[in-house]
PDB file of N, CA and C in Angstrom:
ATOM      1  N   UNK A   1     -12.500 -32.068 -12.668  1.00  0.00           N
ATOM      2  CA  UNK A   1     -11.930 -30.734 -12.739  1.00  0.00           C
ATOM      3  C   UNK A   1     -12.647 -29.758 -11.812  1.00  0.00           C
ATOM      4  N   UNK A   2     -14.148 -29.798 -11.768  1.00  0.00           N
ATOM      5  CA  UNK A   2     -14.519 -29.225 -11.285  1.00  0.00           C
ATOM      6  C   UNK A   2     -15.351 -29.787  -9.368  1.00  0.00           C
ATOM      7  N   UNK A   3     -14.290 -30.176  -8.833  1.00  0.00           N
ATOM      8  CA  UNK A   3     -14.489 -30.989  -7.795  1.00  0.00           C
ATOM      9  C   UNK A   3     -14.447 -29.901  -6.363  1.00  0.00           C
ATOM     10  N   UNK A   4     -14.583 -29.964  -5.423  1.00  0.00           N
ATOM     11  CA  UNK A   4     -14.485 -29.412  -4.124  1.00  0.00           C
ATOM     12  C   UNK A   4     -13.154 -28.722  -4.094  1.00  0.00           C
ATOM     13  N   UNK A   5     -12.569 -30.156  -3.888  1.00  0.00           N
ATOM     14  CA  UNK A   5     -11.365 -29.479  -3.516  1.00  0.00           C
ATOM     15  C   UNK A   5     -10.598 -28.525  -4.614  1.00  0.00           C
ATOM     16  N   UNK A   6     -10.714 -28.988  -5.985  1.00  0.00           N
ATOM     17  CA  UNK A   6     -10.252 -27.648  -6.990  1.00  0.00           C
ATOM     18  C   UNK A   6     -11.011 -26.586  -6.850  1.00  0.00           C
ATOM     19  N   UNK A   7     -12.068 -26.106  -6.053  1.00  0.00           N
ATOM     20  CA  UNK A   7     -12.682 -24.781  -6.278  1.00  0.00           C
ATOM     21  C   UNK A   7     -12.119 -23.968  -4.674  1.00  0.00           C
ATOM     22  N   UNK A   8     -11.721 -25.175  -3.634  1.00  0.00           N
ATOM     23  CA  UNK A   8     -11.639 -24.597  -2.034  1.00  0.00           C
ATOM     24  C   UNK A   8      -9.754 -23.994  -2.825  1.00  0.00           C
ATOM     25  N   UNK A   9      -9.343 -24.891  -3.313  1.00  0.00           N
ATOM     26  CA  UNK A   9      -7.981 -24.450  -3.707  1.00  0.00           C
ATOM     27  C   UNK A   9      -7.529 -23.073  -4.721  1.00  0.00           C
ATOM     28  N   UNK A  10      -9.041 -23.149  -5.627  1.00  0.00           N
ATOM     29  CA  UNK A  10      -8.652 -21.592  -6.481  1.00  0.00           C
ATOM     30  C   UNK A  10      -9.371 -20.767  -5.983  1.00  0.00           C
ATOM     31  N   UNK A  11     -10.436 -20.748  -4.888  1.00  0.00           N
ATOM     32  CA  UNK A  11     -10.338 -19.392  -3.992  1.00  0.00           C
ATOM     33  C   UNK A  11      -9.330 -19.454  -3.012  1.00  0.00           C
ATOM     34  N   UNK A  12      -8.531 -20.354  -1.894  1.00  0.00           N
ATOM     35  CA  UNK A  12      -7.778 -19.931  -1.186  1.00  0.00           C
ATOM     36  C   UNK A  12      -6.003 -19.354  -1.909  1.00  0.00           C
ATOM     37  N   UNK A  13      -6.211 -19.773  -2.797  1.00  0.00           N
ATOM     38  CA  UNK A  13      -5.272 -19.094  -3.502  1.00  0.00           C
ATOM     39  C   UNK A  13      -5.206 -17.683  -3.829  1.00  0.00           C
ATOM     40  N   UNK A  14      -6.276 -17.445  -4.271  1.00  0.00           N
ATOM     41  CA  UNK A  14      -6.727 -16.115  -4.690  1.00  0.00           C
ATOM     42  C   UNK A  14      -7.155 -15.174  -3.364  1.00  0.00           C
ATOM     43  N   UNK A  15      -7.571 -15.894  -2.113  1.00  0.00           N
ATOM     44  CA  UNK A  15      -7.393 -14.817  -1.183  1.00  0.00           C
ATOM     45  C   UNK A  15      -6.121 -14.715  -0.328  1.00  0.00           C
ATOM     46  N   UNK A  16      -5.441 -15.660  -0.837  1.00  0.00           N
ATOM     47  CA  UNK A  16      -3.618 -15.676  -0.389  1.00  0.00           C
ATOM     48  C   UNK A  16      -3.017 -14.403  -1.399  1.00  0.00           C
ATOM     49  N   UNK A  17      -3.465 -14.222  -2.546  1.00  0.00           N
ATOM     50  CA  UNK A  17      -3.029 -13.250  -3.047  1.00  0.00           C
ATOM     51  C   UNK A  17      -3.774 -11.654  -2.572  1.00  0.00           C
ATOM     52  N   UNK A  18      -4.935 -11.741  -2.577  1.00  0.00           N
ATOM     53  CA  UNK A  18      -5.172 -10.518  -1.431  1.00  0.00           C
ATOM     54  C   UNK A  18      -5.035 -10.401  -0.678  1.00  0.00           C
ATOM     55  N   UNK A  19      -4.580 -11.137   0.195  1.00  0.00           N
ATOM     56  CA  UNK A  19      -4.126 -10.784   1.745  1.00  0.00           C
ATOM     57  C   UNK A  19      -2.769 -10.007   1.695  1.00  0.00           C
ATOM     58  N   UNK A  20      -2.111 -11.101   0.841  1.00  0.00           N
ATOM     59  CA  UNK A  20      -0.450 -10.247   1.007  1.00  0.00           C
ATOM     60  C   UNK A  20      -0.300  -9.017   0.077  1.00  0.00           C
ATOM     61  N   UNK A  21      -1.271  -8.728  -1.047  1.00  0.00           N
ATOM     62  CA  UNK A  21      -1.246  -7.548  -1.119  1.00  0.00           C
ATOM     63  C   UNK A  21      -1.343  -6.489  -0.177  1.00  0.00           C
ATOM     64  N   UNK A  22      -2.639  -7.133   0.642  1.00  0.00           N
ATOM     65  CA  UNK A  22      -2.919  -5.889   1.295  1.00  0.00           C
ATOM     66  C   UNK A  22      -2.115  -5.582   2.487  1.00  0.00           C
ATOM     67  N   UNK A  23      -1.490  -6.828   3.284  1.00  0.00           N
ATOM     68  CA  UNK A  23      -0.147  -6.600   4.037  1.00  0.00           C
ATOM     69  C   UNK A  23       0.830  -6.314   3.715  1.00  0.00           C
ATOM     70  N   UNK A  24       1.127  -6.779   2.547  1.00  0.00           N
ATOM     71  CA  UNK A  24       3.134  -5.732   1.987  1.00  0.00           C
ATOM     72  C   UNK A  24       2.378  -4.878   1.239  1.00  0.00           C
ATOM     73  N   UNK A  25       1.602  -4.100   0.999  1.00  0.00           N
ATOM     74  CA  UNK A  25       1.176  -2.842  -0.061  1.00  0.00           C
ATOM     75  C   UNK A  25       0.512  -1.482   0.696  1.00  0.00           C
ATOM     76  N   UNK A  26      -0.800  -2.253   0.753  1.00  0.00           N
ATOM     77  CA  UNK A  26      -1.097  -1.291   1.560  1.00  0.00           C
ATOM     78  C   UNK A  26      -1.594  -0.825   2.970  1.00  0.00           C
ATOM     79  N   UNK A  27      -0.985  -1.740   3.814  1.00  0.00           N
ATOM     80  CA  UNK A  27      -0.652  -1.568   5.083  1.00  0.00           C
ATOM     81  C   UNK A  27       0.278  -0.408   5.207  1.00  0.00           C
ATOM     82  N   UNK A  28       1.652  -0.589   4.575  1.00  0.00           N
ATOM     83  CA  UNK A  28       2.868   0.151   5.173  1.00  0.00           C
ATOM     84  C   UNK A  28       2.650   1.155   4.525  1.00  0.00           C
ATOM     85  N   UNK A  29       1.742   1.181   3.180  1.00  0.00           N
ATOM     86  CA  UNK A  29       1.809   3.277   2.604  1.00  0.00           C
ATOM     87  C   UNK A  29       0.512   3.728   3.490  1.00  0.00           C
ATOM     88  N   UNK A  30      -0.368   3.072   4.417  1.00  0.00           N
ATOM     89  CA  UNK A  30      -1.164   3.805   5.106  1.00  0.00           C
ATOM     90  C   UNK A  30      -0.492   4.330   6.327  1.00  0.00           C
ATOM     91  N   UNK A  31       0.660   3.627   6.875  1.00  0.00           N
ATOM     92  CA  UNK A  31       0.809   3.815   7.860  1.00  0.00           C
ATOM     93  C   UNK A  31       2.033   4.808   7.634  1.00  0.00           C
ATOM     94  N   UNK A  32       3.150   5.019   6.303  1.00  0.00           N
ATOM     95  CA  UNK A  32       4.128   6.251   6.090  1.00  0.00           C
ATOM     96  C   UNK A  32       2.918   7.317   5.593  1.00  0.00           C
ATOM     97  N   UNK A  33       1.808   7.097   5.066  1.00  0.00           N
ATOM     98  CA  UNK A  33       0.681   8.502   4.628  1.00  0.00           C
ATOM     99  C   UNK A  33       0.613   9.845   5.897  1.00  0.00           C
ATOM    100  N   UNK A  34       0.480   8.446   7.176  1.00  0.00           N
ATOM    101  CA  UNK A  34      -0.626   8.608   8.346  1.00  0.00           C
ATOM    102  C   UNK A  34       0.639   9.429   9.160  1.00  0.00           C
ATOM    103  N   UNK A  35       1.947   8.683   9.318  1.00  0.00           N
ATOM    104  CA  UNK A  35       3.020   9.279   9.881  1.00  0.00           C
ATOM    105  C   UNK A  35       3.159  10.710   9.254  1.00  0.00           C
ATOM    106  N   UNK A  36       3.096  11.246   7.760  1.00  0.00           N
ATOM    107  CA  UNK A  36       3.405  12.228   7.242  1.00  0.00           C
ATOM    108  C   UNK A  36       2.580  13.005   7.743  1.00  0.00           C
ATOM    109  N   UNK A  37       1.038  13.111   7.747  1.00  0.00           N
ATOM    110  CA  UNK A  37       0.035  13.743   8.091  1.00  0.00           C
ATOM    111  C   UNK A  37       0.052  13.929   9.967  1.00  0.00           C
ATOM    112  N   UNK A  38       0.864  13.148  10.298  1.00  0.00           N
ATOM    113  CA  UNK A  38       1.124  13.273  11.688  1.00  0.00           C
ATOM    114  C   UNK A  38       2.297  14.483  12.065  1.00  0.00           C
ATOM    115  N   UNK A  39       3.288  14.067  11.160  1.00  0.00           N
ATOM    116  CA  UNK A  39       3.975  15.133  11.387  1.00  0.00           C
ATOM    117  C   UNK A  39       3.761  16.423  10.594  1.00  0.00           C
ATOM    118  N   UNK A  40       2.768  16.606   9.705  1.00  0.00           N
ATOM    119  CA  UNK A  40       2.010  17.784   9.707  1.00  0.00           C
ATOM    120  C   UNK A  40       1.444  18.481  10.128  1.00  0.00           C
ATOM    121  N   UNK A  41       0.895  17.582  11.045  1.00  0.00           N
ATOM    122  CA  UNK A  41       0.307  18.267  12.420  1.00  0.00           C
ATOM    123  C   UNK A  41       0.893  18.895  14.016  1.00  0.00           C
ATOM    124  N   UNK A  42       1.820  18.095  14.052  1.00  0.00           N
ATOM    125  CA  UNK A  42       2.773  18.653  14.605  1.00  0.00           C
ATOM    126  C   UNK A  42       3.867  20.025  14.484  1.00  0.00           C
ATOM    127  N   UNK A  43       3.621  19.431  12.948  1.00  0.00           N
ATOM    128  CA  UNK A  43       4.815  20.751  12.273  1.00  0.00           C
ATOM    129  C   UNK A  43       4.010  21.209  11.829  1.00  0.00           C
ATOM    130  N   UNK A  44       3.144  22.880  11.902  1.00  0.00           N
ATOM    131  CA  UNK A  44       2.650  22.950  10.928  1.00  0.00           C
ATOM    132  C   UNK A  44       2.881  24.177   9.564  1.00  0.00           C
ATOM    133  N   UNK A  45       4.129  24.049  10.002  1.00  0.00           N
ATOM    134  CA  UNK A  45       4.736  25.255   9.056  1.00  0.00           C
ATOM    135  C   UNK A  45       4.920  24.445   7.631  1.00  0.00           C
ATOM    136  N   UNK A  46       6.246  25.148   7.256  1.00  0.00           N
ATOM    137  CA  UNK A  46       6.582  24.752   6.250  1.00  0.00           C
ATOM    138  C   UNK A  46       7.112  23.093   5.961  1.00  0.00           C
ATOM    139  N   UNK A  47       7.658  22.979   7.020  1.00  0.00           N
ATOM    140  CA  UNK A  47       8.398  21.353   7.269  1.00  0.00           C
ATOM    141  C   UNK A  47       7.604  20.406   7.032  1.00  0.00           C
ATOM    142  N   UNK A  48       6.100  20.730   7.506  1.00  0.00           N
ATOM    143  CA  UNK A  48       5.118  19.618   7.955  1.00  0.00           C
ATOM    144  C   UNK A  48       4.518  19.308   6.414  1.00  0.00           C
ATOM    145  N   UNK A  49       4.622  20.515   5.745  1.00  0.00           N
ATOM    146  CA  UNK A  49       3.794  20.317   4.196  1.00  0.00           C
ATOM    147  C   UNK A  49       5.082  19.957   3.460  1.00  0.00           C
ATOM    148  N   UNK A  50       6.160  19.689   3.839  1.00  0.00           N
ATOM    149  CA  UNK A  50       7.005  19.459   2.893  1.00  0.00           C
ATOM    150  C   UNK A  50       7.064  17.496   2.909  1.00  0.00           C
ATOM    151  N   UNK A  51       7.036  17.528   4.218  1.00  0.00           N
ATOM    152  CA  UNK A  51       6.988  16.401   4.263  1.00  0.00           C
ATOM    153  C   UNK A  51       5.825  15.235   3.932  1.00  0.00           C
ATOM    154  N   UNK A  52       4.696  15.867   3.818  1.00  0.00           N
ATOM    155  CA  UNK A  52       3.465  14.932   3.483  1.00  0.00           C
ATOM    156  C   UNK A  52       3.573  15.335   1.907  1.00  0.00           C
ATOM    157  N   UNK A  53       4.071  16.663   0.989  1.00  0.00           N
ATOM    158  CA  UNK A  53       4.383  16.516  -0.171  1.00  0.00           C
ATOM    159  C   UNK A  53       5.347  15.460  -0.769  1.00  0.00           C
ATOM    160  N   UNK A  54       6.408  15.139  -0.257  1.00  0.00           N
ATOM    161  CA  UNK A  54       7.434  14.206  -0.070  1.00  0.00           C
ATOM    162  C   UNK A  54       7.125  12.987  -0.219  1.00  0.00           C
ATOM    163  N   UNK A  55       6.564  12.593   0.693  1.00  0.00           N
ATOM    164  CA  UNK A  55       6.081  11.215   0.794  1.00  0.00           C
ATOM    165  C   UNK A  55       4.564  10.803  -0.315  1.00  0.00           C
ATOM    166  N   UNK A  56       3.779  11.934  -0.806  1.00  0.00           N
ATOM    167  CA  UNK A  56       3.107  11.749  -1.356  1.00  0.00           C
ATOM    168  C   UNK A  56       3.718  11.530  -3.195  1.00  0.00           C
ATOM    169  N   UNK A  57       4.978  12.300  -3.261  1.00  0.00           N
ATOM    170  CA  UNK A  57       5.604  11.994  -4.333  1.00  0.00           C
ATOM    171  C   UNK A  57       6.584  10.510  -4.328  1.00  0.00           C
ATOM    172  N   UNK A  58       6.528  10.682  -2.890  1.00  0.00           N
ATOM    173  CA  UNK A  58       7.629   9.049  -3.131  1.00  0.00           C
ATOM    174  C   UNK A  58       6.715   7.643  -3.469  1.00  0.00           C
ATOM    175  N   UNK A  59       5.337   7.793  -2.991  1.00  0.00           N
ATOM    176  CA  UNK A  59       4.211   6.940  -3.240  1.00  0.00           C
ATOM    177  C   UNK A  59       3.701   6.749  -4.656  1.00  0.00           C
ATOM    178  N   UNK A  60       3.433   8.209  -5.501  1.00  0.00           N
ATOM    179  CA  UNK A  60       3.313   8.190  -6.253  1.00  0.00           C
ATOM    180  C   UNK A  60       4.425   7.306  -7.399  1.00  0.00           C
ATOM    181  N   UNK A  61       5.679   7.819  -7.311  1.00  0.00           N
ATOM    182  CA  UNK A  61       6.632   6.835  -7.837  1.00  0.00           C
ATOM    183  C   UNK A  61       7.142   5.367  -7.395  1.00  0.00           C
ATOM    184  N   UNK A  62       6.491   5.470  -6.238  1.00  0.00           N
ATOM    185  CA  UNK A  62       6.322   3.609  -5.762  1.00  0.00           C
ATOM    186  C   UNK A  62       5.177   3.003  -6.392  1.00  0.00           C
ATOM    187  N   UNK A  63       4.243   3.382  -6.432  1.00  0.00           N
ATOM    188  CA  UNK A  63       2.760   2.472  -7.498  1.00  0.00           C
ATOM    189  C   UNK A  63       3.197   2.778  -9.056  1.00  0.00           C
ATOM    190  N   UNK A  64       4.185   3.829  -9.534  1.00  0.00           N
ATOM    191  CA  UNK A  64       4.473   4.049 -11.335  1.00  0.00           C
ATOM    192  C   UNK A  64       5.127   2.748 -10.738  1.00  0.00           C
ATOM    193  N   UNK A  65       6.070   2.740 -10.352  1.00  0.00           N
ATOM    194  CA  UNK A  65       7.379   1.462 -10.688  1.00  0.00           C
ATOM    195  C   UNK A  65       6.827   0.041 -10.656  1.00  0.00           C
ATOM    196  N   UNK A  66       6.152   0.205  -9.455  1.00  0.00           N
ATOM    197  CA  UNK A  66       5.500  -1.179  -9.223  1.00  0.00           C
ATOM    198  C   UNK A  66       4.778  -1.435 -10.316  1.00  0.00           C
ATOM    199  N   UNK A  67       3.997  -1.198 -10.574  1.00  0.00           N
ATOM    200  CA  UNK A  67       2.624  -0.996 -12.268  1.00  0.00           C
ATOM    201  C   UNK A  67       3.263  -1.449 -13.245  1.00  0.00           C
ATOM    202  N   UNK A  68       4.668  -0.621 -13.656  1.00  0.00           N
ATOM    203  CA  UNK A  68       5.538  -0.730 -14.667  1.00  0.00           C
ATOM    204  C   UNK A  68       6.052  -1.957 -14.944  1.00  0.00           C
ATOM    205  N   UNK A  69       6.844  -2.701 -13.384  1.00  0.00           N
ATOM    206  CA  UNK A  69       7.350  -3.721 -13.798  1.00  0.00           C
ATOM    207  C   UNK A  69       6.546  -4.850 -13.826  1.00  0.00           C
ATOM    208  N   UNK A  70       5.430  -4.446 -13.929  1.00  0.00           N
ATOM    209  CA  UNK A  70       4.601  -6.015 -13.719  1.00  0.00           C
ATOM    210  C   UNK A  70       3.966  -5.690 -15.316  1.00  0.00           C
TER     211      UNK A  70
END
């Protein structure tokens, strides 16, 4: 049970599961965060804070849902 290859297999498993977290999760909300804060900077009126508010609420209800259904 406790042989080589069962221990090389339940860590590469387990860093197969952190990897693709961290590529479908949080790769793409760093990079819509980074876009919002980009165009905050650009915009910096009212538009620019509406939009990094925006996206900071759409994030927020993307990690409730996600959380939820698991």
């Amino acid at each position: 049970m406790f042989s080589k290859g069962w221990l090389r297999r339940e860590i590469m498993s387990w860093l197969k599961g952190i990897y693709s977290y961290i590529i479908w999760s949080f790769i793409p909300t760093l990079c819509v965060f980074s876009w919002s804060l980009f165009a905050f900077v650009i915009f910096p009126n009212h538009w620019g804070l509406l939009t990094v508010v925006g996206i900071i609420i759409v994030l927020l209800f993307t990690a409730y849902f996600a959380f939820k259904s698991n």
